[in-house]
N, C-alpha and C. Protein backbone atom coordinates (compact mmCIF):
# COMPACT_ATOMS: atom_id res chain seq x y z
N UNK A 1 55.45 14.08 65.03
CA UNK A 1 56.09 14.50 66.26
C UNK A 1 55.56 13.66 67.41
N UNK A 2 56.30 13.34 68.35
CA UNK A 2 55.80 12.64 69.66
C UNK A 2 54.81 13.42 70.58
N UNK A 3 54.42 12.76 71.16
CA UNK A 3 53.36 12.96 71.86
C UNK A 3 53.38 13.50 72.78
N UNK A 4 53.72 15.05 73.69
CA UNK A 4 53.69 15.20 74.88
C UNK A 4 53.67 14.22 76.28
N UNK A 5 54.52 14.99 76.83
CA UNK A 5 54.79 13.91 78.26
C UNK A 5 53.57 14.54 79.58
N UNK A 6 53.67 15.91 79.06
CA UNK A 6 52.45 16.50 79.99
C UNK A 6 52.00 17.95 78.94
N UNK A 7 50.50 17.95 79.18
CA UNK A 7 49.75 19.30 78.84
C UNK A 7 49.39 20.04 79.81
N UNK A 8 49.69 20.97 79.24
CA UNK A 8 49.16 22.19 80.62
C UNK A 8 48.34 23.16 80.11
N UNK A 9 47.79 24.00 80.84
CA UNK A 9 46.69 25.23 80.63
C UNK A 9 46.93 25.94 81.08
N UNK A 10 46.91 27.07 81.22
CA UNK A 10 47.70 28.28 81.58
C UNK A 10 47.32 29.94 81.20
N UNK A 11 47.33 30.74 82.43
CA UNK A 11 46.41 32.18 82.01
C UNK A 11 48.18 32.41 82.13
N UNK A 12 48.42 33.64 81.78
CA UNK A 12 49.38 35.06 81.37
C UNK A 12 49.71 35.25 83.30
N UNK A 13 48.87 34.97 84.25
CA UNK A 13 48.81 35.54 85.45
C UNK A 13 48.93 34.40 86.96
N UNK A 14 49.40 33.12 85.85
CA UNK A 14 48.91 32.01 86.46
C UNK A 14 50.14 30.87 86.09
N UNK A 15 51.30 31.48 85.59
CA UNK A 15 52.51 30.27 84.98
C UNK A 15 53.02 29.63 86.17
N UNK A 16 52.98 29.35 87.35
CA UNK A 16 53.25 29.11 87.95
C UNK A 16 53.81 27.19 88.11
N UNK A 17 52.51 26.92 87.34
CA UNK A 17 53.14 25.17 86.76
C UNK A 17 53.39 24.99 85.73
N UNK A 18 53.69 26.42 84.72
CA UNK A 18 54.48 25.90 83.67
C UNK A 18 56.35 26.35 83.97
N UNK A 19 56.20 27.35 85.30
CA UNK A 19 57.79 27.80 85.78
C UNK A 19 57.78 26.42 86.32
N UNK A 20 57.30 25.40 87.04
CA UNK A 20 57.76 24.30 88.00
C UNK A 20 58.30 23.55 87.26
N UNK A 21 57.39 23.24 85.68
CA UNK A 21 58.24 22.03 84.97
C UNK A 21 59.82 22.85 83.90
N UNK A 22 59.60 23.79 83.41
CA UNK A 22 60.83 24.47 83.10
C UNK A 22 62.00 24.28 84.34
N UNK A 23 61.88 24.49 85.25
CA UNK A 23 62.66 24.11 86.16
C UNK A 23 63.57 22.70 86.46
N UNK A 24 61.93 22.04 86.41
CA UNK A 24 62.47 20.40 86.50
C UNK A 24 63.57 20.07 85.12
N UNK A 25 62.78 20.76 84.02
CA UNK A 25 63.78 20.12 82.98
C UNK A 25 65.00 21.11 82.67
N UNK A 26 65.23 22.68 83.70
CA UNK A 26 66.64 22.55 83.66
C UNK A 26 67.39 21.56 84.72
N UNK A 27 66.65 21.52 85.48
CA UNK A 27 67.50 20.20 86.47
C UNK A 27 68.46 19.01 85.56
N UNK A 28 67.36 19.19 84.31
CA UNK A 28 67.59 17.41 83.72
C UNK A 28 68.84 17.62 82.82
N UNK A 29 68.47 19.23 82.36
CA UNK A 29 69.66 19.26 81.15
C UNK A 29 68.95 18.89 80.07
N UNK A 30 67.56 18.55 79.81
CA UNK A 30 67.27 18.06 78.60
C UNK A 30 65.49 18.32 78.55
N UNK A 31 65.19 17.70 77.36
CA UNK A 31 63.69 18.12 76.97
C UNK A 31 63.57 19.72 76.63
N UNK A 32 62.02 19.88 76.30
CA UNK A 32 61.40 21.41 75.81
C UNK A 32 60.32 21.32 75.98
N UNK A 33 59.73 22.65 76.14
CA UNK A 33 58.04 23.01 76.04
C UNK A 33 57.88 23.54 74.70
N UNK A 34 56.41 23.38 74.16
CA UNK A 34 56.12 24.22 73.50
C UNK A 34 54.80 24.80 73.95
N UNK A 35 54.80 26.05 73.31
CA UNK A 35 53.82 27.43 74.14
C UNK A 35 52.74 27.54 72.42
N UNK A 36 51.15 27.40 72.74
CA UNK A 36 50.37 28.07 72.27
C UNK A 36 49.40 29.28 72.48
N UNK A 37 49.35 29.86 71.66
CA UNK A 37 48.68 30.54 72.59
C UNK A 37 46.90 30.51 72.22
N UNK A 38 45.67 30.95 72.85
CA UNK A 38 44.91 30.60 72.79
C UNK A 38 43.86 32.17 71.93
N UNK A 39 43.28 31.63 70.45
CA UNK A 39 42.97 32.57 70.17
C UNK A 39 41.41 32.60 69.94
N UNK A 40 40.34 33.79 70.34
CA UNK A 40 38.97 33.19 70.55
C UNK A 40 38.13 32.37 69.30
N UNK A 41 37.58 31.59 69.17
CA UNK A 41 36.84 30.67 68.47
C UNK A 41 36.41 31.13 67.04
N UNK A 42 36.44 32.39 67.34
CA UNK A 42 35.61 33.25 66.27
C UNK A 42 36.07 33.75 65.12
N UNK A 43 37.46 33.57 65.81
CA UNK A 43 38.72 34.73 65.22
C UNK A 43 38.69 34.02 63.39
N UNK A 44 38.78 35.04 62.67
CA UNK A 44 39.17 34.51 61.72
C UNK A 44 41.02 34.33 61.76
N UNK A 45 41.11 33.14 61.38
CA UNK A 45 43.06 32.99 61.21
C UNK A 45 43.35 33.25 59.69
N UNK A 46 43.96 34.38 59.19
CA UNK A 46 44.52 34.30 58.16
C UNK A 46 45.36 33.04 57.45
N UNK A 47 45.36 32.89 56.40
CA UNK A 47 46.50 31.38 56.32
C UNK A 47 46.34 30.44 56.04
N UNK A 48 45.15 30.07 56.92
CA UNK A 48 44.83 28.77 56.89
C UNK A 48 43.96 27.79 55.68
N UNK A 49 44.98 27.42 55.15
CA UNK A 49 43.93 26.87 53.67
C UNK A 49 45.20 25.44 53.42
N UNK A 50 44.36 25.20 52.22
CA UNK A 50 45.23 23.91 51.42
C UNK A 50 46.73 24.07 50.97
N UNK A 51 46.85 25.17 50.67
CA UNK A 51 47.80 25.69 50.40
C UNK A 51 49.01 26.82 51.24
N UNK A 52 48.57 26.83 52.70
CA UNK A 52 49.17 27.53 53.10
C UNK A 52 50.85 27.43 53.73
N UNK A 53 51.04 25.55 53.42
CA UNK A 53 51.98 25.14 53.44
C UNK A 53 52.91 25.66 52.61
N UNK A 54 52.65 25.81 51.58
CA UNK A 54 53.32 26.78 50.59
C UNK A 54 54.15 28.17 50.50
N UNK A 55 53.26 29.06 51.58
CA UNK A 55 53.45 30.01 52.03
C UNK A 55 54.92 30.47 52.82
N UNK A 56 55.64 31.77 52.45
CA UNK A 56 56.78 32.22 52.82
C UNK A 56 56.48 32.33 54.45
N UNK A 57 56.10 32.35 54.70
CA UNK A 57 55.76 32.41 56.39
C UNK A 57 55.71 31.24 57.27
N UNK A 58 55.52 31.45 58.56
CA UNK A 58 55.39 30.68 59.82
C UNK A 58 53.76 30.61 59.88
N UNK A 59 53.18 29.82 60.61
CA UNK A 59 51.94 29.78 60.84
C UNK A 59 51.01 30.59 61.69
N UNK A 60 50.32 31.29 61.13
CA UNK A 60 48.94 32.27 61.80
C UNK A 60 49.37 32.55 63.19
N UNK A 61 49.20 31.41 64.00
CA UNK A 61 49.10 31.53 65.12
C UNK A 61 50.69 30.57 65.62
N UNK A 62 51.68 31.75 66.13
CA UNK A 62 52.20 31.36 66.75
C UNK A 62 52.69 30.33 67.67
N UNK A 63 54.06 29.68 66.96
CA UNK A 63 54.50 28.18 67.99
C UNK A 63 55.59 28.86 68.86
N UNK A 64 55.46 28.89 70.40
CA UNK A 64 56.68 29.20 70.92
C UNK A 64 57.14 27.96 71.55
N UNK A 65 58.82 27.72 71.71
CA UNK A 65 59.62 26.94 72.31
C UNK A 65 60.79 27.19 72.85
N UNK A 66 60.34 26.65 74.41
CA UNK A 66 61.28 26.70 75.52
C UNK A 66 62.35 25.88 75.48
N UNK A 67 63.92 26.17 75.44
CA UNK A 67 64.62 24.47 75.43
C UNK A 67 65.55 24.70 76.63
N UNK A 68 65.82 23.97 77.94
CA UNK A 68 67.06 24.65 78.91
C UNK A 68 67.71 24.48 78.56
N UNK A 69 69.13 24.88 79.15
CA UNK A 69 70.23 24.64 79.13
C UNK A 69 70.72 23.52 78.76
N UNK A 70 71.79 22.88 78.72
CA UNK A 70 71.76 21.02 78.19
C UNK A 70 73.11 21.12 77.58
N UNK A 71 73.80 19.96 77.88
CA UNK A 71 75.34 19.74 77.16
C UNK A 71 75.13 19.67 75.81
N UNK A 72 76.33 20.03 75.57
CA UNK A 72 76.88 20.34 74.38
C UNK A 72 78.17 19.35 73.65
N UNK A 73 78.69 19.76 72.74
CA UNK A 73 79.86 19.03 72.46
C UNK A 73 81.11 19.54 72.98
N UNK A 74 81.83 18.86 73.01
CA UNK A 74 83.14 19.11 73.82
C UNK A 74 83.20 19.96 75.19
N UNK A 75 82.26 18.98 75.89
CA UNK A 75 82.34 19.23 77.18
C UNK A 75 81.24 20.58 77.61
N UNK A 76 81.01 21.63 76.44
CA UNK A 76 80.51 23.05 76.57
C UNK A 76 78.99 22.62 76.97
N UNK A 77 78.57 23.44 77.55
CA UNK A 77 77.31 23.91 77.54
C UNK A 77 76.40 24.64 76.63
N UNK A 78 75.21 24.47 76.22
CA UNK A 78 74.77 24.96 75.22
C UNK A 78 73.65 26.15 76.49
N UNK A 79 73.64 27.23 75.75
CA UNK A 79 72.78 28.12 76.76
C UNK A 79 71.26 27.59 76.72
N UNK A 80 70.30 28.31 77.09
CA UNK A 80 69.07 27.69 76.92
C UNK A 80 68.78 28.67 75.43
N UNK A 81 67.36 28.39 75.35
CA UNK A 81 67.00 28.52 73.63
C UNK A 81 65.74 29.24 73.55
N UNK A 82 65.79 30.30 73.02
CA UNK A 82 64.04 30.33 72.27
C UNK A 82 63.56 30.26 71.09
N UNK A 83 62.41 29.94 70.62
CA UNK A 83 62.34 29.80 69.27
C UNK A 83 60.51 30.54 68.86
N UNK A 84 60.29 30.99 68.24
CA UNK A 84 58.99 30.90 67.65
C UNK A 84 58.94 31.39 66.10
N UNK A 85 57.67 29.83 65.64
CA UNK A 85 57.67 30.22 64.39
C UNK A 85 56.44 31.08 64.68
N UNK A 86 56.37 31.95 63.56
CA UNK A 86 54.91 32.98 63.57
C UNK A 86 54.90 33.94 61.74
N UNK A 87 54.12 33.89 62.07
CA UNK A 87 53.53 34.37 60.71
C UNK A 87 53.68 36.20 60.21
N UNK A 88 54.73 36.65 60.71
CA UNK A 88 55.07 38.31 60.58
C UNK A 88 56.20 38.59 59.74
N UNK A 89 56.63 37.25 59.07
CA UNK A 89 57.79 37.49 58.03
C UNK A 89 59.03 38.49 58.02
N UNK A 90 59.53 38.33 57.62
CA UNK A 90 61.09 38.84 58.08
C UNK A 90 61.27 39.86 58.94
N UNK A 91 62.85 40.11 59.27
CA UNK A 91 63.55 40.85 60.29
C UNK A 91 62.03 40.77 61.60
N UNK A 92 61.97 39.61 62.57
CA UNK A 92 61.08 39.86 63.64
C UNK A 92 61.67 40.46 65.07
N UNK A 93 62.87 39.93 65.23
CA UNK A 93 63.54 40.47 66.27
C UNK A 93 63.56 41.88 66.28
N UNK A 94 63.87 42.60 64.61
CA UNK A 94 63.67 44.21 65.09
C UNK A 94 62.10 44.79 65.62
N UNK A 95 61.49 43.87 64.13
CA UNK A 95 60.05 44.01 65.18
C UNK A 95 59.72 44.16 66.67
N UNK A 96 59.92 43.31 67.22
CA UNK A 96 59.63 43.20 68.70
C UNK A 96 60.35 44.47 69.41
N UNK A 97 61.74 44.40 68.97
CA UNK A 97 62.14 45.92 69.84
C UNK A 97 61.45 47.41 69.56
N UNK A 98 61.24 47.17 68.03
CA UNK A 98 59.98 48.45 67.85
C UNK A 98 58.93 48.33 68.39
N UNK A 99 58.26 47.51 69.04
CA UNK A 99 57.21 47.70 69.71
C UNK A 99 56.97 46.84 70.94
N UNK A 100 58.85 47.70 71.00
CA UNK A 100 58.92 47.80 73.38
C UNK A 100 59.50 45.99 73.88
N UNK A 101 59.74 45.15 72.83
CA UNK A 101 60.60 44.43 73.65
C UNK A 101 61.17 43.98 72.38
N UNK A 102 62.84 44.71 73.25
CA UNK A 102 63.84 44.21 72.00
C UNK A 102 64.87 42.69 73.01
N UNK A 103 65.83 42.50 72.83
CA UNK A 103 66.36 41.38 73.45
C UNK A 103 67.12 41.97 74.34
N UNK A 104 66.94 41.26 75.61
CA UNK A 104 67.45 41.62 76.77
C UNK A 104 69.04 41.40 76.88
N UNK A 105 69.74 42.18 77.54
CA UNK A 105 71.59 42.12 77.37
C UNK A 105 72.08 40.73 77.60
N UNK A 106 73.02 40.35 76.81
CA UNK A 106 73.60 38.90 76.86
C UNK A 106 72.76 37.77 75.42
N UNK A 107 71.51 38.59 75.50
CA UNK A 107 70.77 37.60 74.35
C UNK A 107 71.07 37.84 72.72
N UNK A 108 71.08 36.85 72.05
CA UNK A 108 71.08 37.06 70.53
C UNK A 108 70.52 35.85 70.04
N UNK A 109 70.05 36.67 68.83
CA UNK A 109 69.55 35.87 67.44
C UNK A 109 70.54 35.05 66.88
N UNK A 110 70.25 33.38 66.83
CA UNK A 110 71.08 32.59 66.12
C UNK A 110 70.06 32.60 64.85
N UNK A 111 68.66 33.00 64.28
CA UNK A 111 67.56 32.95 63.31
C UNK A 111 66.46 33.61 63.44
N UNK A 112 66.41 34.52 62.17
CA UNK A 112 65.37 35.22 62.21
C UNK A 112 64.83 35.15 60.53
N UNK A 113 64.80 34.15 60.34
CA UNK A 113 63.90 33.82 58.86
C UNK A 113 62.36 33.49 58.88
N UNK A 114 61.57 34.59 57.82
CA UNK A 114 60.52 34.02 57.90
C UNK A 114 59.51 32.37 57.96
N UNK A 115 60.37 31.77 57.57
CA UNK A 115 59.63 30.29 57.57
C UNK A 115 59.89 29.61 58.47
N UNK A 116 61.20 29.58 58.90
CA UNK A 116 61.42 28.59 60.24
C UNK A 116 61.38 29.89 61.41
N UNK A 117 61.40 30.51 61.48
CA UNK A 117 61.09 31.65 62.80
C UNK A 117 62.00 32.21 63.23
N UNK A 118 62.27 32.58 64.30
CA UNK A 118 63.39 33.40 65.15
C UNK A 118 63.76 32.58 66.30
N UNK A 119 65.03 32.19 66.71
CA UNK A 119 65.90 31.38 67.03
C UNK A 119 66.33 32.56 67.97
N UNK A 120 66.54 32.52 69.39
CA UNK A 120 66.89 33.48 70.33
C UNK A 120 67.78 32.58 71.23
N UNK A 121 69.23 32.61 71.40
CA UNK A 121 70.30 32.16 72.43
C UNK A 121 70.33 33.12 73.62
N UNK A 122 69.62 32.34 74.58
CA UNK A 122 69.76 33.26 75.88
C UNK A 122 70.91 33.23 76.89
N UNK A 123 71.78 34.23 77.36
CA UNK A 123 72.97 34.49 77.57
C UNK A 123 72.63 35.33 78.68
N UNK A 124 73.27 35.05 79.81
CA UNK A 124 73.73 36.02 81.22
C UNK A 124 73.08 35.55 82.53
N UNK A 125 72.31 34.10 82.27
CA UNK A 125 71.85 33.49 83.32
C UNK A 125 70.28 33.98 84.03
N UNK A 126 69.58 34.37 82.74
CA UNK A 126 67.96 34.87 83.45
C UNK A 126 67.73 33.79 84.18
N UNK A 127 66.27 33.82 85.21
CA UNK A 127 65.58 32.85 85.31
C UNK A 127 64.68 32.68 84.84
N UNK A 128 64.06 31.24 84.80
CA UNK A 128 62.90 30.39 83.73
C UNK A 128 61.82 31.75 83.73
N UNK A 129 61.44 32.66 84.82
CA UNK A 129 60.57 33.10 85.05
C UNK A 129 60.69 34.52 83.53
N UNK A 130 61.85 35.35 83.63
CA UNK A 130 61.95 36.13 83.11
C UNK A 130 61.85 35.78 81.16
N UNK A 131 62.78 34.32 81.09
CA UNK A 131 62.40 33.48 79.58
C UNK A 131 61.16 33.44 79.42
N UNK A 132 60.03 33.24 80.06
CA UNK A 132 58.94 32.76 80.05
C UNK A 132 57.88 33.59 79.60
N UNK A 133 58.38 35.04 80.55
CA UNK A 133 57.49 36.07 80.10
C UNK A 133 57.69 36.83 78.84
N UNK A 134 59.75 36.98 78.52
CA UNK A 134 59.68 37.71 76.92
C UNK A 134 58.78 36.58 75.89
N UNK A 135 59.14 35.04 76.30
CA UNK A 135 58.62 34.21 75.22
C UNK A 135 57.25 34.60 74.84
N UNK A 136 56.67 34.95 76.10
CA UNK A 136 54.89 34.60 75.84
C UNK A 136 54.72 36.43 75.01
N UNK A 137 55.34 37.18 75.38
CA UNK A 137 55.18 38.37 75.41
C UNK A 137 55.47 38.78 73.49
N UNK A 138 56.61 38.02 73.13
CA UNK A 138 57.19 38.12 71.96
C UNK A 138 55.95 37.40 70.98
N UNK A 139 55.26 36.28 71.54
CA UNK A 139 54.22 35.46 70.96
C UNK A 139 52.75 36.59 70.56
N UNK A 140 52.47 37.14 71.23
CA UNK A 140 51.60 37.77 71.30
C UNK A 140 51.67 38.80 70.63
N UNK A 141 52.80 39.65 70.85
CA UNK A 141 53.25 40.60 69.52
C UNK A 141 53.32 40.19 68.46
N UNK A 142 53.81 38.82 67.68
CA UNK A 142 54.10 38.30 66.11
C UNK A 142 52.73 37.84 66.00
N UNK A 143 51.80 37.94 67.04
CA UNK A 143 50.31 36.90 66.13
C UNK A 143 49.88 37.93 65.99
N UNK A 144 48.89 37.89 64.42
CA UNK A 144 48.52 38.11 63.57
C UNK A 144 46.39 38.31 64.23
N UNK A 145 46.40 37.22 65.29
CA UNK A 145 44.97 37.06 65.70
C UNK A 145 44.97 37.49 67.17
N UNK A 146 44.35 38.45 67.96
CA UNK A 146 45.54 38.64 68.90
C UNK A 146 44.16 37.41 69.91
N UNK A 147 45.36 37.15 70.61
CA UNK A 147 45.36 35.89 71.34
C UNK A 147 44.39 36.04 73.14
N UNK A 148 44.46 35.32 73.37
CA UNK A 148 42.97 35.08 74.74
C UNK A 148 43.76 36.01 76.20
N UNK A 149 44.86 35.54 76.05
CA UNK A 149 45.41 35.24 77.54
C UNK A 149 45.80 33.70 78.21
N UNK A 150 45.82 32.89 77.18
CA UNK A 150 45.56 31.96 77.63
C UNK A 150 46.10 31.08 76.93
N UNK A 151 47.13 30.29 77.55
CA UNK A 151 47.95 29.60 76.47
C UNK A 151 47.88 27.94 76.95
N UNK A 152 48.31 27.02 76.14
CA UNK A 152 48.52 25.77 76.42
C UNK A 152 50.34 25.58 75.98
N UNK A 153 50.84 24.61 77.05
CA UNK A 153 51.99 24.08 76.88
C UNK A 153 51.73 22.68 76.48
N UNK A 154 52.82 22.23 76.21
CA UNK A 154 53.44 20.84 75.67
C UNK A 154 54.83 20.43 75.93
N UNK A 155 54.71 19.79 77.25
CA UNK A 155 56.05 19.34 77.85
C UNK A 155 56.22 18.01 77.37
N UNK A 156 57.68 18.43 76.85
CA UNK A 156 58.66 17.16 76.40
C UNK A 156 59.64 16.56 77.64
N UNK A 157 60.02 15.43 78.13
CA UNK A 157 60.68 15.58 78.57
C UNK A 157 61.80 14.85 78.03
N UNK A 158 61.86 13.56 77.12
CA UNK A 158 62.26 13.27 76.62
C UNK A 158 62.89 13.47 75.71
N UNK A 159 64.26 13.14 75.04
CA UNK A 159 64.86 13.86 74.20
C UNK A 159 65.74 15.09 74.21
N UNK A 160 66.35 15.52 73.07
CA UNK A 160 66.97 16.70 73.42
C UNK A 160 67.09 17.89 72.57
């Protein structure tokens, strides 16, 4: 995979320059972030072995990804996107609404398979701010290690 265009650091209370570049790249119509989240040093991660590639699941610790808005074919617009792979194996979307965030009106699941993750089409015009918080919020619920507060991004801007 390419190399980030910018890294960021980031508390739960503090997104404030990861809303500025979400912004910039709906301006652009193009690029994505991806969201880690930060889990303490100590933690044991389930998973993680020689073989865990193997495994029916997403990885231990949660990948989330932001994509904006951005053309489409035949003229359409594609809505913006969420995605995270994570390691809680099937049906996750009901998950999350059982425990207090289900998908907000206008949104749906284009994927919810354990290995490649849950695929969320966001619909009704939120802002970056409100994407930002189910994303991180949904992340934290599917990990398995529970996480710092504290996440790192990976801005793409390139590409689509």
């Amino acid at each position: 995979m390419a190399e980030p265009d910018r890294r960021l650091r980031f508390g739960r209370d503090d997104t404030g320059p990861v809303l500025e570049q979400m912004r910039a790249l709906t301006g652009a119509g193009r690029g994505w972030i991806n969201f880690e989240p930060e889990v303490p040093e100590d933690a044991e991660v389930p998973g993680v072995g020689l073989f865990s590639f193997m495994s029916a699941r997403g990885p231990s610790i949660p990948l989330c990804t932001w994509v904006p808005e951005g053309p489409g074919r035949r003229q359409k617009r594609t809505p913006p996107t969420l995605g995270i792979q994570h390691p809680s194996g099937v049906r996750a979307a009901a998950r999350l609404a059982e425990r207090g965030l289900p998908l907000p009106a206008g949104w749906r699941v284009t994927q919810d398979h354990p290995k490649r993750g849950l695929v969320v089409s966001v619909g009704g015009g939120p802002g970056e701010g409100s994407m930002l918080e189910w994303l991180l919020r949904a992340g934290e619920l599917l990990s398995v290690v529970p996480p710092t507060g504290t996440w790192d991004a990976a801005v793409y801007f390139s590409g689509a």
